[in-house]
Protein backbone atom coordinates (compact mmCIF):
# COMPACT_ATOMS: atom_id res chain seq x y z
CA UNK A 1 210.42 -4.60 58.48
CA UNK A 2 211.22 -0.84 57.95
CA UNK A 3 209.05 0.13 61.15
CA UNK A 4 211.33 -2.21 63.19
CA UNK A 5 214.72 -1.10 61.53
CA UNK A 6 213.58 2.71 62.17
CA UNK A 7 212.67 2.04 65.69
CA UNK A 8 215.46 -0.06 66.55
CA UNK A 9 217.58 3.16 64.89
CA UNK A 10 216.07 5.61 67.21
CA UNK A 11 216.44 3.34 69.91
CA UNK A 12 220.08 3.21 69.37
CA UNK A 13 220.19 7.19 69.07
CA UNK A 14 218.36 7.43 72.02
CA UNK A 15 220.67 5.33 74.12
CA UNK A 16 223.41 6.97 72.84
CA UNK A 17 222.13 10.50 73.98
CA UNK A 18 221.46 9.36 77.53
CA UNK A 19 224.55 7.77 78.05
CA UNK A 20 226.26 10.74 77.02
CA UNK A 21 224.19 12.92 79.13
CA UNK A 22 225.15 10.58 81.75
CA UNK A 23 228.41 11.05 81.23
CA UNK A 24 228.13 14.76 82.00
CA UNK A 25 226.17 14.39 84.88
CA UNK A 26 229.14 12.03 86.25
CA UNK A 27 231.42 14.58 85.58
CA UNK A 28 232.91 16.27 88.56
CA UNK A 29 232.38 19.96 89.24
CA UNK A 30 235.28 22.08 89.32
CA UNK A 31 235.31 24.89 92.13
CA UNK A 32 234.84 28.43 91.04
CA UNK A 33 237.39 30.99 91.13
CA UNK A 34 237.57 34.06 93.06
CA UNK A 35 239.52 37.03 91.79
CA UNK A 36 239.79 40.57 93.66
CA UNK A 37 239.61 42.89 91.06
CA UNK A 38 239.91 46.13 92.86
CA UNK A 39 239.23 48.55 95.42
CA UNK A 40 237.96 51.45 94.72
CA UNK A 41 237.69 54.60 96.74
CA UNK A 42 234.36 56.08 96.20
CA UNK A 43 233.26 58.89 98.51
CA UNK A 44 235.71 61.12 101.19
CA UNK A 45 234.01 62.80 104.16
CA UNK A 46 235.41 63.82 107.45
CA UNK A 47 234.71 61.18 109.00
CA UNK A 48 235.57 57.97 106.72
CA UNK A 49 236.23 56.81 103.61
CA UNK A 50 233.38 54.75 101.60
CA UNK A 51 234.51 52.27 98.65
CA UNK A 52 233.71 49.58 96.86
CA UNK A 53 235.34 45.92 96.50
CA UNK A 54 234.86 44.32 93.23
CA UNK A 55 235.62 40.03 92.61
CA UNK A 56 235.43 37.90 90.17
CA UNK A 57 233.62 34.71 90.40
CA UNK A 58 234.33 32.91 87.10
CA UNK A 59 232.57 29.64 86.83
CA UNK A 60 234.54 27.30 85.09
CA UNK A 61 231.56 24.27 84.71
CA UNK A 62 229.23 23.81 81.87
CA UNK A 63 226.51 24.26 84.32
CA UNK A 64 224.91 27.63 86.11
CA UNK A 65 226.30 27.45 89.95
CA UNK A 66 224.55 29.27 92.70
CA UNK A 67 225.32 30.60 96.12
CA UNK A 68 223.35 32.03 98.79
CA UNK A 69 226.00 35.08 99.12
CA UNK A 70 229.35 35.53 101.17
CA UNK A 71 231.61 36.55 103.84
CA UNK A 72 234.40 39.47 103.92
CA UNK A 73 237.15 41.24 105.95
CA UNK A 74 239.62 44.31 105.05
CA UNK A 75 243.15 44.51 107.09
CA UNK A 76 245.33 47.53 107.12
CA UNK A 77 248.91 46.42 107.66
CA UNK A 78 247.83 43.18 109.06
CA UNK A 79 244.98 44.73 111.92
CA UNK A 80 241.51 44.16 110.84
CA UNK A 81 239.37 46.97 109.92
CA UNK A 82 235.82 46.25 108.43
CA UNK A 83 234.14 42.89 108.33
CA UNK A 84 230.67 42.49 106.56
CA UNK A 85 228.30 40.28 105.01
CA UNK A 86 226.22 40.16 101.97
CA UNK A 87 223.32 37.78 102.16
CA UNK A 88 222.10 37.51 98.00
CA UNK A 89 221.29 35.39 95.94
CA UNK A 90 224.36 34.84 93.35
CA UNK A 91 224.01 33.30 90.25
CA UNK A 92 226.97 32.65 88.10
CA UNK A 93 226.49 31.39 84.48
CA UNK A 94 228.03 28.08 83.05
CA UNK A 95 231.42 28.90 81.76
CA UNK A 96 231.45 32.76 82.74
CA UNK A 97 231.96 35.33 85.36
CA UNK A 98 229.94 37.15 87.63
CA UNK A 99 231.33 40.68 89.16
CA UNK A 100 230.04 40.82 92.72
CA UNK A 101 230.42 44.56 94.18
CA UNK A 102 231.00 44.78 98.37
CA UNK A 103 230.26 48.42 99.50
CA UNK A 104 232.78 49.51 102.27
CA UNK A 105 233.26 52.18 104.97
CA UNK A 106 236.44 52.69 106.68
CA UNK A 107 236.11 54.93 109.80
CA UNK A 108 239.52 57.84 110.53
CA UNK A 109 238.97 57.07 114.23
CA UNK A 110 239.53 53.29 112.62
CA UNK A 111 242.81 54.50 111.37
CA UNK A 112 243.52 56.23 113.56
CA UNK A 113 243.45 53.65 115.89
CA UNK A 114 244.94 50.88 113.42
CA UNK A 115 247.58 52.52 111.57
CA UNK A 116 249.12 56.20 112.73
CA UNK A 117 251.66 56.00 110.04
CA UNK A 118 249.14 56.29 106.85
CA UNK A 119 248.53 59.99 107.89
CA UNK A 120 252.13 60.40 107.13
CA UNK A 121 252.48 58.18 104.33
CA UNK A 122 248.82 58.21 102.48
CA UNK A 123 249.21 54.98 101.42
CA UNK A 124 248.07 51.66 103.30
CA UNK A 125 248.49 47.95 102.46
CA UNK A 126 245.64 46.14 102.68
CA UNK A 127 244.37 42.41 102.45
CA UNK A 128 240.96 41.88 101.84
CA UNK A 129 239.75 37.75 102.71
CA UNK A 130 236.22 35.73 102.37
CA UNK A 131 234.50 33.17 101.35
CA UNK A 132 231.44 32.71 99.57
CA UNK A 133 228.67 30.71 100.64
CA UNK A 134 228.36 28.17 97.51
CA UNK A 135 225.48 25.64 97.13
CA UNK A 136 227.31 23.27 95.52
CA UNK A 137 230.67 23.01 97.29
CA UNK A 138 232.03 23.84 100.31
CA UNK A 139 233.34 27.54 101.15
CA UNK A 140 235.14 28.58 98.94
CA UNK A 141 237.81 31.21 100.22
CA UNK A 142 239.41 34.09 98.40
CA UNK A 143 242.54 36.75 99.26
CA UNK A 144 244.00 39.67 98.06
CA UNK A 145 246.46 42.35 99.23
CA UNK A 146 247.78 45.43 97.54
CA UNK A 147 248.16 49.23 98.39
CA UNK A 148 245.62 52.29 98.37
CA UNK A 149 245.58 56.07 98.76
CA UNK A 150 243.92 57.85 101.61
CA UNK A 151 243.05 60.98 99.91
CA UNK A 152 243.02 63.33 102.56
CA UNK A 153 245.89 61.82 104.59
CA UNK A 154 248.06 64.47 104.64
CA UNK A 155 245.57 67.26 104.53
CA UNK A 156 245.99 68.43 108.76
């Protein structure tokens, strides 16, 4: 009698774990979201600037999501300057965030070409756009404008 109680007990416990776990795998995945959390200019030379592009990929699942990398362009008062690619692995832990970092090179002949006025000025807006190449879902896109400093803008 007490073997049959105690297995009909963890029986019951049993079910009730499963269909709980169930329950989470039923549970629709949320998309991840992309910040831009800076530019940074990292190098001058005479011939371009070199930086870096930092974003945020916080995963806002209970479960690990992976991608298999992602897409980017910069724009310097709306005329595209750089596009690029970076073909890695990403892993992005359940309920966290991941810092991805996008090396950059922006040519002077490229400004020159783009944007006449930032030698005057020094200071460019910029949008950077993307998407990165999730497993999971589809796409998923990110943007982000602000303003920079060419350091040696005005130095003729």
């Amino acid at each position: 009698m007490f073997r049959r109680v105690l297995s009909s007990l963890l029986a019951l416990i049993l079910l009730t774990q499963l269909a709980g776990c169930s329950g989470a795998l039923n549970k629709p995945l949320e998309e991840p979201r992309v910040t831009v959390r800076n530019f940074e200019i990292t190098a001058v030379s005479l011939s371009a600037v070199e930086g870096v592009i930092g974003l945020d990929i916080d995963n806002p699942n209970d479960v690990n999501l992976s991608a298999n990398g992602l897409t980017y362009a910069m724009s310097i008062s709306d005329k595209e300057v750089l596009t690029g690619q970076k073909e890695e692995r990403i892993s992005i832990p359940s309920l966290g965030t991941k810092t991805i970092e996008l090396p950059v090179r922006i040519s002077y002949l490229v400004l020159l070409e783009v944007i006449p006025e930032v030698l005057t000025t020094g200071v460019a807006d910029y949008t950077v756009t993307g998407s990165i190449k999730a497993n999971v879902f589809q796409d998923i896109p990110f943007t982000r404008s602000g303003k920079f400093k060419i350091p040696l803008a005005n130095a003729q």
